[in-house]
N, C-alpha and C. Protein backbone atom coordinates (compact mmCIF):
# COMPACT_ATOMS: atom_id res chain seq x y z
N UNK A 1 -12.35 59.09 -24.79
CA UNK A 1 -12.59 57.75 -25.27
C UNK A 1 -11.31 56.92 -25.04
N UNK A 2 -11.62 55.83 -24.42
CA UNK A 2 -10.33 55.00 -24.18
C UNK A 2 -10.21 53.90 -25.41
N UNK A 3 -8.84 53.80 -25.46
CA UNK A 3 -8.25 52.79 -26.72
C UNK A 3 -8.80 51.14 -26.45
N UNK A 4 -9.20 50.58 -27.19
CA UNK A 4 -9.62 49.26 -26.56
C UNK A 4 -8.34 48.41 -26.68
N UNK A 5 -8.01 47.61 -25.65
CA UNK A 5 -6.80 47.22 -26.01
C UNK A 5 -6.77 45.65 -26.82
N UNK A 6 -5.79 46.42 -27.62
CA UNK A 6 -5.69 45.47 -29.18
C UNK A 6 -4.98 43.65 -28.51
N UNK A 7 -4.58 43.56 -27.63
CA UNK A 7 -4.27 42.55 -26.94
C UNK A 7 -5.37 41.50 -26.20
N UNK A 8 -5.83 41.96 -26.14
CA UNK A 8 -7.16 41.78 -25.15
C UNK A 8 -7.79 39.81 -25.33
N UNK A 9 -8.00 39.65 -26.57
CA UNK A 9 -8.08 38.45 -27.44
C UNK A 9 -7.10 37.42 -26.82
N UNK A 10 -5.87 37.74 -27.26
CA UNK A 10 -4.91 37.26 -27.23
C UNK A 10 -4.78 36.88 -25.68
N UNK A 11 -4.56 37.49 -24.59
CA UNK A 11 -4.69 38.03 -23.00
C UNK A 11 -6.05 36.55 -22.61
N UNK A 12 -6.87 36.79 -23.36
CA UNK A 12 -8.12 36.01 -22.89
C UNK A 12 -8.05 34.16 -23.36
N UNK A 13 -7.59 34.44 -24.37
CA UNK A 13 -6.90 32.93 -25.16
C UNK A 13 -5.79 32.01 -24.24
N UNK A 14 -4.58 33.19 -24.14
CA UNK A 14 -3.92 32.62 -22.77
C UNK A 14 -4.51 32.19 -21.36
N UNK A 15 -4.93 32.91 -21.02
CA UNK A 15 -6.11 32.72 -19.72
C UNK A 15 -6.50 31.51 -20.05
N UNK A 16 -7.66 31.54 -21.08
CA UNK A 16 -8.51 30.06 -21.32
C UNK A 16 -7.28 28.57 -21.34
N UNK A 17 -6.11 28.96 -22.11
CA UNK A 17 -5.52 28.06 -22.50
C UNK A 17 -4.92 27.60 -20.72
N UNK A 18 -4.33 28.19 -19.99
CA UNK A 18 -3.70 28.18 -18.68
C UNK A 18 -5.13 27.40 -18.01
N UNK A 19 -6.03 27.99 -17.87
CA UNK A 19 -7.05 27.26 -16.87
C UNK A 19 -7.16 25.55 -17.32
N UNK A 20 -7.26 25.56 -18.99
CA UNK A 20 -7.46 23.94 -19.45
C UNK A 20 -5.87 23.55 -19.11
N UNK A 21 -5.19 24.11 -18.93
CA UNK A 21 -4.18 23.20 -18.71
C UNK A 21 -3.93 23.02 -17.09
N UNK A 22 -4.24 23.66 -16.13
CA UNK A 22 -4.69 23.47 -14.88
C UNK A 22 -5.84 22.42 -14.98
N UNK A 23 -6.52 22.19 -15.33
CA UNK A 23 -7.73 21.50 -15.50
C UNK A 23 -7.18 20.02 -15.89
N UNK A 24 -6.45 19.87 -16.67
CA UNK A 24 -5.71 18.72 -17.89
C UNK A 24 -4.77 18.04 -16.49
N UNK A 25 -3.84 18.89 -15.34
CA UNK A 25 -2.73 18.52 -14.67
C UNK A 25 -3.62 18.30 -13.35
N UNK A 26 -5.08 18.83 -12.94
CA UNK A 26 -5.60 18.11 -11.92
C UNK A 26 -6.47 16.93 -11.87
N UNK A 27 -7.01 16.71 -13.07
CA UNK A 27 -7.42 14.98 -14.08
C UNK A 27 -6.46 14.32 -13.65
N UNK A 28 -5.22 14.77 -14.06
CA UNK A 28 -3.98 13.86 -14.29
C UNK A 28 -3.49 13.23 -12.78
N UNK A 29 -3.37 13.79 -11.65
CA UNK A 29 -3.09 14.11 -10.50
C UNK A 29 -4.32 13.16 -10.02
N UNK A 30 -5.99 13.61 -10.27
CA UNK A 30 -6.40 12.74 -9.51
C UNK A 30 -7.04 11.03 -10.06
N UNK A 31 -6.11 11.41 -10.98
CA UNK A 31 -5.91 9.46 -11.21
C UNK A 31 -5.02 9.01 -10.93
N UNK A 32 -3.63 9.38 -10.50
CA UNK A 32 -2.26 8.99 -10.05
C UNK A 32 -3.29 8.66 -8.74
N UNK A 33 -3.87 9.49 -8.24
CA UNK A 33 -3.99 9.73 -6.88
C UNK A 33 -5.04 8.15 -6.20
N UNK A 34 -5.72 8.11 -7.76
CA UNK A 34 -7.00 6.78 -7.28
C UNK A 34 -6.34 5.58 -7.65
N UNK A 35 -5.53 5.75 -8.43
CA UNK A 35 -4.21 4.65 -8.89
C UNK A 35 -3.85 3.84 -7.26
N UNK A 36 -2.91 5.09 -6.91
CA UNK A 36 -2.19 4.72 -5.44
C UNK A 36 -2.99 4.56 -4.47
N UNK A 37 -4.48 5.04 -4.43
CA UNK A 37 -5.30 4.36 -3.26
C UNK A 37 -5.75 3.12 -3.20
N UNK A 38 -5.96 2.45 -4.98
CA UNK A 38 -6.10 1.49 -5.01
C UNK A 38 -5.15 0.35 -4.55
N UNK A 39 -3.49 0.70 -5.25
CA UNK A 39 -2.80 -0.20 -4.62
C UNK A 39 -2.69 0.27 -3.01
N UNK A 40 -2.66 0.81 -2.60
CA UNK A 40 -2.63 1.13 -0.89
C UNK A 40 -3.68 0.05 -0.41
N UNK A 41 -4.89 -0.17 -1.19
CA UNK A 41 -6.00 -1.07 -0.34
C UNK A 41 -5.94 -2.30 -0.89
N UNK A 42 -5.36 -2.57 -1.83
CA UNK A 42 -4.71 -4.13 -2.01
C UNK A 42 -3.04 -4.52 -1.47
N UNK A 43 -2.82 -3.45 -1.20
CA UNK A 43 -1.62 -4.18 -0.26
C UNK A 43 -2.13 -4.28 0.95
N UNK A 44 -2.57 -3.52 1.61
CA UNK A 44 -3.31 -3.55 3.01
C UNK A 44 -4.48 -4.77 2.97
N UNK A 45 -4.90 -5.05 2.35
CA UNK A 45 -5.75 -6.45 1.61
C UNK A 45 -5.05 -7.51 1.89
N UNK A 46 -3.46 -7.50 1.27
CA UNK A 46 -3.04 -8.77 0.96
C UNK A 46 -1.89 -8.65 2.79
N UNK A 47 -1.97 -7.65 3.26
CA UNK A 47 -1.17 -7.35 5.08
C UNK A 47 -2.38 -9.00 5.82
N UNK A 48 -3.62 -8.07 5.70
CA UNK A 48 -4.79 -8.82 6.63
C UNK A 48 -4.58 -10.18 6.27
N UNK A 49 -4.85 -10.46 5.19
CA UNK A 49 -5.03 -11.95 4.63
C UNK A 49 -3.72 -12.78 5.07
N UNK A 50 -2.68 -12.12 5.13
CA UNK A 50 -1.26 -12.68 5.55
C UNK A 50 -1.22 -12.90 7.13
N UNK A 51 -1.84 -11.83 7.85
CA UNK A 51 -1.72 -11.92 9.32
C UNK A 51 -2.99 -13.12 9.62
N UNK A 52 -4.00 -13.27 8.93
CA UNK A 52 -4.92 -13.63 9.52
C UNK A 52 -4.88 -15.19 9.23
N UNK A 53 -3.91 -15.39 8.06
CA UNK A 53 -3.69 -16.86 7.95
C UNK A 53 -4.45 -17.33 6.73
N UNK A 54 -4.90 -16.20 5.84
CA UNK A 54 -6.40 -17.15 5.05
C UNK A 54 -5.85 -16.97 3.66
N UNK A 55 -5.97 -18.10 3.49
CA UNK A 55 -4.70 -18.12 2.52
C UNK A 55 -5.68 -18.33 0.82
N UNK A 56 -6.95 -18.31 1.33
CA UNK A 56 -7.80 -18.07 0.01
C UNK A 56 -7.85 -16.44 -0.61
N UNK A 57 -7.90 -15.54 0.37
CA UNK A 57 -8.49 -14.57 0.08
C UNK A 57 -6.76 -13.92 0.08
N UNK A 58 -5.57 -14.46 0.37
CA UNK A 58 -4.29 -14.39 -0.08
C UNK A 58 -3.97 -14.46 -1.71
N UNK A 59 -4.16 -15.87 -2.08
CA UNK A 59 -4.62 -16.12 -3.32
C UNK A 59 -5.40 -15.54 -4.33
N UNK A 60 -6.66 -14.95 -4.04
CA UNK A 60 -7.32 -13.98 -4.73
C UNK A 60 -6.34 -12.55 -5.19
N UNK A 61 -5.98 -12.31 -3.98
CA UNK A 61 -5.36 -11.18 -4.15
C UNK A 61 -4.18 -11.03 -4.85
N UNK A 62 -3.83 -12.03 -5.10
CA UNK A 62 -2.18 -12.08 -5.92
C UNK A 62 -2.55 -12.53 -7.28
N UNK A 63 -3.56 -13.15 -7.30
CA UNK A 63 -4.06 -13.29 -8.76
C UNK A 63 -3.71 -15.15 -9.05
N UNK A 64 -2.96 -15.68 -7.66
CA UNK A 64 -3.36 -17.50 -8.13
C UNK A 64 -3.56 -17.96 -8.11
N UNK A 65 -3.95 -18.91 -8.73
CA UNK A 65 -5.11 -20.15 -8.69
C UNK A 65 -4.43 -20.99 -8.07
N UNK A 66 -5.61 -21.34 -6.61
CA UNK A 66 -5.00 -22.46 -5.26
C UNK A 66 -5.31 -24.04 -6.48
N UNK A 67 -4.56 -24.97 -5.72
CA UNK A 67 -4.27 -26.25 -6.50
C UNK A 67 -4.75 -27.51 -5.44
């Protein structure tokens, strides 16, 4: 008969706790990540609008109200 090991609980708690915290740091990661795509496509937004001369959709993008 083998000893059941008295650790075992404990062993499985860690485990669970390590995976939610893997879990907790790739959440975290992929909102940094939708963060920076967003500004990546409003700077690249506000590139076009600059090259292309249109100075409305410039305005939109910076947030000011044309006069």
């Amino acid at each position: 008969m083998t000893n059941p090991n008295p650790f075992q609980q404990v062993s499985d708690f860690v485990a669970k706790m390590g995976e939610a915290y893997r879990e907790f740091e790739l959440n975290n990661l992929m909102t940094e990540l939708e963060e920076f795509n967003i500004q990546n496509y409003k700077d690249a937004a506000i590139d076009v609008a600059l090259e292309t001369g249109d100075r409305e959709a410039f305005y939109k993008l910076m947030g000011v109200n044309e006069k």
